[in-house]
Protein backbone atom coordinates (compact mmCIF):
# COMPACT_ATOMS: atom_id res chain seq x y z
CA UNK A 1 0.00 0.00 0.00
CA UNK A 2 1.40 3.23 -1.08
CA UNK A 3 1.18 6.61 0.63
CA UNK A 4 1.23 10.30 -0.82
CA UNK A 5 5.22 10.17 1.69
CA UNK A 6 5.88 7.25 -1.12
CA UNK A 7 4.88 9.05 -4.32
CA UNK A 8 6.63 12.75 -2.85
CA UNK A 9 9.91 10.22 -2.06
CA UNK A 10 10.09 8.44 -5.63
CA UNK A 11 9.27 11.68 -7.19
CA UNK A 12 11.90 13.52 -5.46
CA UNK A 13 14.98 11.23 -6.20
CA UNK A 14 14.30 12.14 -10.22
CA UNK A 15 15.88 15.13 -11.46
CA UNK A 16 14.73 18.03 -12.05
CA UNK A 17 11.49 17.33 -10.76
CA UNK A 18 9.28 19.89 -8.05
CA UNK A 19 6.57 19.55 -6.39
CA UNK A 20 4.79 22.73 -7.51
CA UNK A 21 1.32 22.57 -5.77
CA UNK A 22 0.70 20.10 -2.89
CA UNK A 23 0.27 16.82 -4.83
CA UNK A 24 1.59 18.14 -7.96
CA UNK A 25 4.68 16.72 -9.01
CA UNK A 26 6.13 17.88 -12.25
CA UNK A 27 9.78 17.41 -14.37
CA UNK A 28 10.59 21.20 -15.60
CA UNK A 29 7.23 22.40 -16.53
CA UNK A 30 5.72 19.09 -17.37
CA UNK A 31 3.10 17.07 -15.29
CA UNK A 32 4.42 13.67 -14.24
CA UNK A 33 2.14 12.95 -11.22
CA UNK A 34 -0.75 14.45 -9.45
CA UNK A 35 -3.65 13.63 -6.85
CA UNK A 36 -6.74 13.20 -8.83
CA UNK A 37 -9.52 12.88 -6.26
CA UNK A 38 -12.87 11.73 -8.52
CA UNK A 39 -15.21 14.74 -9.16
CA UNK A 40 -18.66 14.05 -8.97
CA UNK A 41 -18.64 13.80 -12.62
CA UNK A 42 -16.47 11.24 -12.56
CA UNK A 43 -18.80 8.95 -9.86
CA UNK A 44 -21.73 9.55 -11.92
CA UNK A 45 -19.90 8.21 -15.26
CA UNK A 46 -18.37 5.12 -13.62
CA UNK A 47 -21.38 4.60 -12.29
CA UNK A 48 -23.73 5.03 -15.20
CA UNK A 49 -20.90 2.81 -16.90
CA UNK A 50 -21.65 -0.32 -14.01
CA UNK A 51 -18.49 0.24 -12.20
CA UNK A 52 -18.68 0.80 -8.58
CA UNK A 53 -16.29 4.12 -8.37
CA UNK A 54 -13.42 3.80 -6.20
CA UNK A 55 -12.90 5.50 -2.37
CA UNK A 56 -9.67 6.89 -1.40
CA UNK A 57 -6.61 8.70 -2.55
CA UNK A 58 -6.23 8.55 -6.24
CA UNK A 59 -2.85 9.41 -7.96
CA UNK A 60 -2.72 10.49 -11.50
CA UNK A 61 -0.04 9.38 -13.33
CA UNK A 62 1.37 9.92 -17.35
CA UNK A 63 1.85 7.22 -20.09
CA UNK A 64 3.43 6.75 -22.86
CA UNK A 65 0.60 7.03 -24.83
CA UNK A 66 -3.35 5.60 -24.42
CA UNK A 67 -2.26 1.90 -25.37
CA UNK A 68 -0.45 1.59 -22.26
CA UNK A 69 -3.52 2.97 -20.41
CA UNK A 70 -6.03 0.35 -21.25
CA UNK A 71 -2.80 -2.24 -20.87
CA UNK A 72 -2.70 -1.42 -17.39
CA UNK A 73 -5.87 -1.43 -16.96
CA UNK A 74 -7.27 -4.21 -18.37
CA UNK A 75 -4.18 -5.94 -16.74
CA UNK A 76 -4.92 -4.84 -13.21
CA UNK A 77 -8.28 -3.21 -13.12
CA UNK A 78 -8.32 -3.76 -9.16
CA UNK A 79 -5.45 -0.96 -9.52
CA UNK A 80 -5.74 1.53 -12.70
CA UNK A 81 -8.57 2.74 -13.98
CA UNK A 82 -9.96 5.72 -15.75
CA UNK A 83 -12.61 7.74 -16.33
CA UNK A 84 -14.22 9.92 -19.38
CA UNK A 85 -12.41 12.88 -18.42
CA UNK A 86 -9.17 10.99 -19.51
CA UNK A 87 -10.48 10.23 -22.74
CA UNK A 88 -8.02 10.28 -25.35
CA UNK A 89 -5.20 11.49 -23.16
CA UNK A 90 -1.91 9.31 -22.07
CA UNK A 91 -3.08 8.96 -18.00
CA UNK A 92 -4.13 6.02 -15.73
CA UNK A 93 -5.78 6.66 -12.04
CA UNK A 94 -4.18 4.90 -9.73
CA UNK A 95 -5.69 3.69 -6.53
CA UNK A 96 -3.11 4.70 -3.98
CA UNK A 97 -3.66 1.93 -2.00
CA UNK A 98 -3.72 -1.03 -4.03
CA UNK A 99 0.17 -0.23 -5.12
CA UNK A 100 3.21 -1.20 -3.52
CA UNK A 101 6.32 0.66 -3.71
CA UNK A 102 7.66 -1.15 -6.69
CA UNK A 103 5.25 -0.69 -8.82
CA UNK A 104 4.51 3.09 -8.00
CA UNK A 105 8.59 3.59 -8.54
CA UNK A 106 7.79 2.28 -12.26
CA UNK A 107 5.38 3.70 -13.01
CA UNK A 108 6.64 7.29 -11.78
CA UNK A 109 10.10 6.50 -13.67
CA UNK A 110 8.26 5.55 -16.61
CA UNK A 111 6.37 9.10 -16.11
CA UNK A 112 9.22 10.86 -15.71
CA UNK A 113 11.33 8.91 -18.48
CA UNK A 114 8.70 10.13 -20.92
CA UNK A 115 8.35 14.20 -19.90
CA UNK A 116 12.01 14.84 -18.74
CA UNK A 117 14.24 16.29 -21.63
CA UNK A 118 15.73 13.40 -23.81
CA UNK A 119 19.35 14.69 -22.76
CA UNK A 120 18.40 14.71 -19.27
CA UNK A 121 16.93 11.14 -20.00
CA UNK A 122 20.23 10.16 -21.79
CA UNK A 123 22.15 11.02 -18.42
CA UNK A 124 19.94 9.47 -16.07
CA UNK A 125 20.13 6.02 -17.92
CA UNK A 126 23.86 6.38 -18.37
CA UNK A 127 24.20 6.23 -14.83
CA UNK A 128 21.78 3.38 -14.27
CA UNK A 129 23.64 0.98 -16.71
């Protein structure tokens, strides 16, 4: 079970990367990671779609691109899920506390792998290898 301390912790050992609003995580000016708590919008389409919408802390989280969405998703639907709002762009919801660390940290590195400039990228894999 992940925490908002986990997400801030794996966010904050990434370059480059700020916390610009509480729950906001971004790499230079691009979003990586935020807390996405379900509007009442949101409950009503879930709902109207048969799926009982989920309680607790919700993290939103980039992609590479919408393929990877429904991957996730239809891969561990008890985790990610979405809603219309997300329509057509690269994010997943993720209930907070069906994670566990390693899979947050993957999911945030993949996040940040894909918004962090490619030369920042370049170094930060350099060093991994």
């Amino acid at each position: 079970m992940a925490t908002w301390d986990d997400v801030a912790n794996v966010v904050g050992e990434l370059p480059l990367t700020e916390e610009r609003s509480p729950r906001e995580w971004r790499v230079g000016k691009k979003l990586i990671a935020w807390e996405r708590p379900l509007r009442p919008s949101d409950r009503e389409a879930l709902a109207a779609l048969g799926v009982d919408p989920p309680e607790g802390d919700i993290l939103g989280v980039r992609v590479a691109d919408e393929g990877v969405k429904f991957a996730l998703i239809a891969h561990e639907p008890h985790r990610y899920f979405t809603t219309p709002h997300f329509d057509g762009y690269p994010a997943v919801l993720v209930r907070l506390a069906a994670i566990d660390e390693h899979g947050l940290r993957e999911l945030i590195v993949d996040a940040w792998l894909r918004q962090a400039p490619k030369k920042l990228v370049e170094e930060f894999l350099g060093g991994r290898r």
